[in-house]
N, C-alpha and C. Protein backbone atom coordinates (compact mmCIF):
# COMPACT_ATOMS: atom_id res chain seq x y z
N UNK A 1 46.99 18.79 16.67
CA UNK A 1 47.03 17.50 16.01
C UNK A 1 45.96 16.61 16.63
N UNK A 2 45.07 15.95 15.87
CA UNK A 2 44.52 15.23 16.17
C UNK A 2 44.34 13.34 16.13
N UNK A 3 45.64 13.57 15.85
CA UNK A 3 45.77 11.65 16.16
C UNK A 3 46.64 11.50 17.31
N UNK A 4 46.09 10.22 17.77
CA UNK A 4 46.74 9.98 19.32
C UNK A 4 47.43 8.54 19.46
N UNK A 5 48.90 8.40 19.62
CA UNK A 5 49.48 7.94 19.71
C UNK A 5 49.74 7.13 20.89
N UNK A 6 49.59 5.60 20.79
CA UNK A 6 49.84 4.52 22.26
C UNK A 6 50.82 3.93 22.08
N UNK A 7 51.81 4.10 22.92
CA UNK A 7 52.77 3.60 23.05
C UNK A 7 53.48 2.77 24.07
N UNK A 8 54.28 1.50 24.29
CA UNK A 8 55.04 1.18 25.51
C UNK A 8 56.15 2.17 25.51
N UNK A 9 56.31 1.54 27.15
CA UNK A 9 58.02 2.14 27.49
C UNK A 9 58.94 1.33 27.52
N UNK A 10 60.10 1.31 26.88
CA UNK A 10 61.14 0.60 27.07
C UNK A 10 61.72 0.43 28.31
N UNK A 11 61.90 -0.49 29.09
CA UNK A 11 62.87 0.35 30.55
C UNK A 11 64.38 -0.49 30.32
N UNK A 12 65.42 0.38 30.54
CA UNK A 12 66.78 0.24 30.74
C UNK A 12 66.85 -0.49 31.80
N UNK A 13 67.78 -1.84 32.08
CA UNK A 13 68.23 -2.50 32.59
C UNK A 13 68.75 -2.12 34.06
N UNK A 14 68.20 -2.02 35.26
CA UNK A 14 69.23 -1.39 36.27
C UNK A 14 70.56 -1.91 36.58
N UNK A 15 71.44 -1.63 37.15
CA UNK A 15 72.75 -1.85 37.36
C UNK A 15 73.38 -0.98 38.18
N UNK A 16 74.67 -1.44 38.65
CA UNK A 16 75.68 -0.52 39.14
C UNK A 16 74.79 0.16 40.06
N UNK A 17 75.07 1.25 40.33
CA UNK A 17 74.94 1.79 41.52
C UNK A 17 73.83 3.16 41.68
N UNK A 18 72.86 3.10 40.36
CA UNK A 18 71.66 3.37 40.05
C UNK A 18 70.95 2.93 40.92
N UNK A 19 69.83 3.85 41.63
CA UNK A 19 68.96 3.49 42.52
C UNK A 19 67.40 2.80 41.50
N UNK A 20 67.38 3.21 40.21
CA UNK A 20 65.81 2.40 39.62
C UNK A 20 66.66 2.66 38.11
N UNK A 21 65.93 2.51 37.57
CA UNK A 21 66.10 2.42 35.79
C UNK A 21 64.86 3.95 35.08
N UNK A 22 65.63 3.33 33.85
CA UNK A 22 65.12 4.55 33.25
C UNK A 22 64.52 4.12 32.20
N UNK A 23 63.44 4.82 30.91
CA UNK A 23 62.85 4.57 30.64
C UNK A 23 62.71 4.94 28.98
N UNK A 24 62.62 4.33 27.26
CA UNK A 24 62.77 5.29 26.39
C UNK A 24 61.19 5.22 26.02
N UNK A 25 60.59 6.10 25.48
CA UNK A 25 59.84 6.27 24.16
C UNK A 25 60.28 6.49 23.19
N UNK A 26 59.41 6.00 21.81
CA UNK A 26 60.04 6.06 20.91
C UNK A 26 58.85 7.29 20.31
N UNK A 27 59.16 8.49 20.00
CA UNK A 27 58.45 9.89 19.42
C UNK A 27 58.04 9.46 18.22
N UNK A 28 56.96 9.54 17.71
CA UNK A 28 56.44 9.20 16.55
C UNK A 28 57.27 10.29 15.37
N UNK A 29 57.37 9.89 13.95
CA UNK A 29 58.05 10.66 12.85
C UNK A 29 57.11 12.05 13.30
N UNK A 30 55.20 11.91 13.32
CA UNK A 30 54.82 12.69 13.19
C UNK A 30 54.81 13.93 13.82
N UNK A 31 55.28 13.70 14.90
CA UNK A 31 55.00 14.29 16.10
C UNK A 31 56.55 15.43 15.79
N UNK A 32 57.55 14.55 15.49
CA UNK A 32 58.92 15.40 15.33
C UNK A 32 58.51 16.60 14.14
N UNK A 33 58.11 15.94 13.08
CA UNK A 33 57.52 16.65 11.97
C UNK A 33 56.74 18.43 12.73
N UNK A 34 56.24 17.98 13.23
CA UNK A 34 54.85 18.96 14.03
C UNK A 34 55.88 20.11 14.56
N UNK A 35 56.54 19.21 15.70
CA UNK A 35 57.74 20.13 16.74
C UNK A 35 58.99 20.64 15.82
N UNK A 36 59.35 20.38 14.75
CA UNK A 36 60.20 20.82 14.51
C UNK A 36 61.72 20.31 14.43
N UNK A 37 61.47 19.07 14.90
CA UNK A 37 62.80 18.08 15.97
C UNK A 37 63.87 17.59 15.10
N UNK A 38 65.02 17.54 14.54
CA UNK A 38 65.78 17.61 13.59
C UNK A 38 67.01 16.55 14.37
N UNK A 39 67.55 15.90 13.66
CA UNK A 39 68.88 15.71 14.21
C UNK A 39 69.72 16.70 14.55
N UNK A 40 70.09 17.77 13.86
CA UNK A 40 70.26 18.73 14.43
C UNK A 40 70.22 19.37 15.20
N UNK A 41 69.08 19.83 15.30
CA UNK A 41 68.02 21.00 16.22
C UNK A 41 67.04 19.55 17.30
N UNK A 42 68.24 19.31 18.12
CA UNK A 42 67.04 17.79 18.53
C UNK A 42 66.88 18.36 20.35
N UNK A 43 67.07 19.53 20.92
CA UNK A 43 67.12 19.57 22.01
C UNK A 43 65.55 19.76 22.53
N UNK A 44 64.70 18.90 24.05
CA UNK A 44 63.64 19.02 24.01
C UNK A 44 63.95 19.46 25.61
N UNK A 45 62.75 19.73 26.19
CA UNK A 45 62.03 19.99 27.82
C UNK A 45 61.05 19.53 27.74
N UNK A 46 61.17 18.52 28.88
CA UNK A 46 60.06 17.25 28.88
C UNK A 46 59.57 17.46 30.73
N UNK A 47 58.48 17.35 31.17
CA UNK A 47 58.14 17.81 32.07
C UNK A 47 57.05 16.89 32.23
N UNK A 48 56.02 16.61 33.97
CA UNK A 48 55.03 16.01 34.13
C UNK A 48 53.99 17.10 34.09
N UNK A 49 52.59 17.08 34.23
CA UNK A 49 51.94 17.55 34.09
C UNK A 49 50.70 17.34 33.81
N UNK A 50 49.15 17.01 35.54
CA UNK A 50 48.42 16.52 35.34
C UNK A 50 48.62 14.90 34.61
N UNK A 51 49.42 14.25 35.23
CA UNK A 51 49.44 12.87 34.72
C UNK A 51 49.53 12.72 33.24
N UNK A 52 50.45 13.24 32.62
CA UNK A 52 50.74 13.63 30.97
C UNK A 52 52.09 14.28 31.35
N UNK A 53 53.13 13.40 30.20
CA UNK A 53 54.12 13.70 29.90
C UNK A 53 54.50 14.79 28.64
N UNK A 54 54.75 16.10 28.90
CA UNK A 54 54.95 16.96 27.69
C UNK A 54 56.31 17.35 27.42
N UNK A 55 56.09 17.31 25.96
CA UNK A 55 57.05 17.79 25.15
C UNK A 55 57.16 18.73 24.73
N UNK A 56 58.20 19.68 24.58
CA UNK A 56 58.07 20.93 23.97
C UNK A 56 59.58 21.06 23.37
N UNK A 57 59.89 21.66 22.12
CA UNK A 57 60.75 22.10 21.70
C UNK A 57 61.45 23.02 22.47
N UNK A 58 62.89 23.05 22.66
CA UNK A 58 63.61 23.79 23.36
C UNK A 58 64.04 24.94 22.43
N UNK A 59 63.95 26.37 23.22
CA UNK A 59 63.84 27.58 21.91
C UNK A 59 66.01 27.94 22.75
């Protein structure tokens, strides 16, 4: 795929007894389209890598 997507991060509110907060993106339609990503079939493995966050469909 060749379009590139910029996005913020949402960050979750810390609280309670959480040491930092956490963080959402929101996955572009296109990108789900590409992977396969379903309400259904929505399970992913998300990993760092070289300063890039990847996604991959979970088989």
């Amino acid at each position: 795929m060749d379009k590139v997507f910029k996005k913020n991060v949402n960050f979750n509110k810390g609280g309670g007894t959480s040491s930092g907060s956490s963080g959402r993106l929101i996955i572009p339609k296109e990108l789900l389209v590409e992977l396969d990503i379903t309400r259904e079939e929505n399970k992913v493995i998300m990993y760092s890598e070289d300063d890039k966050i990847v996604i991959k469909k979970a088989l």
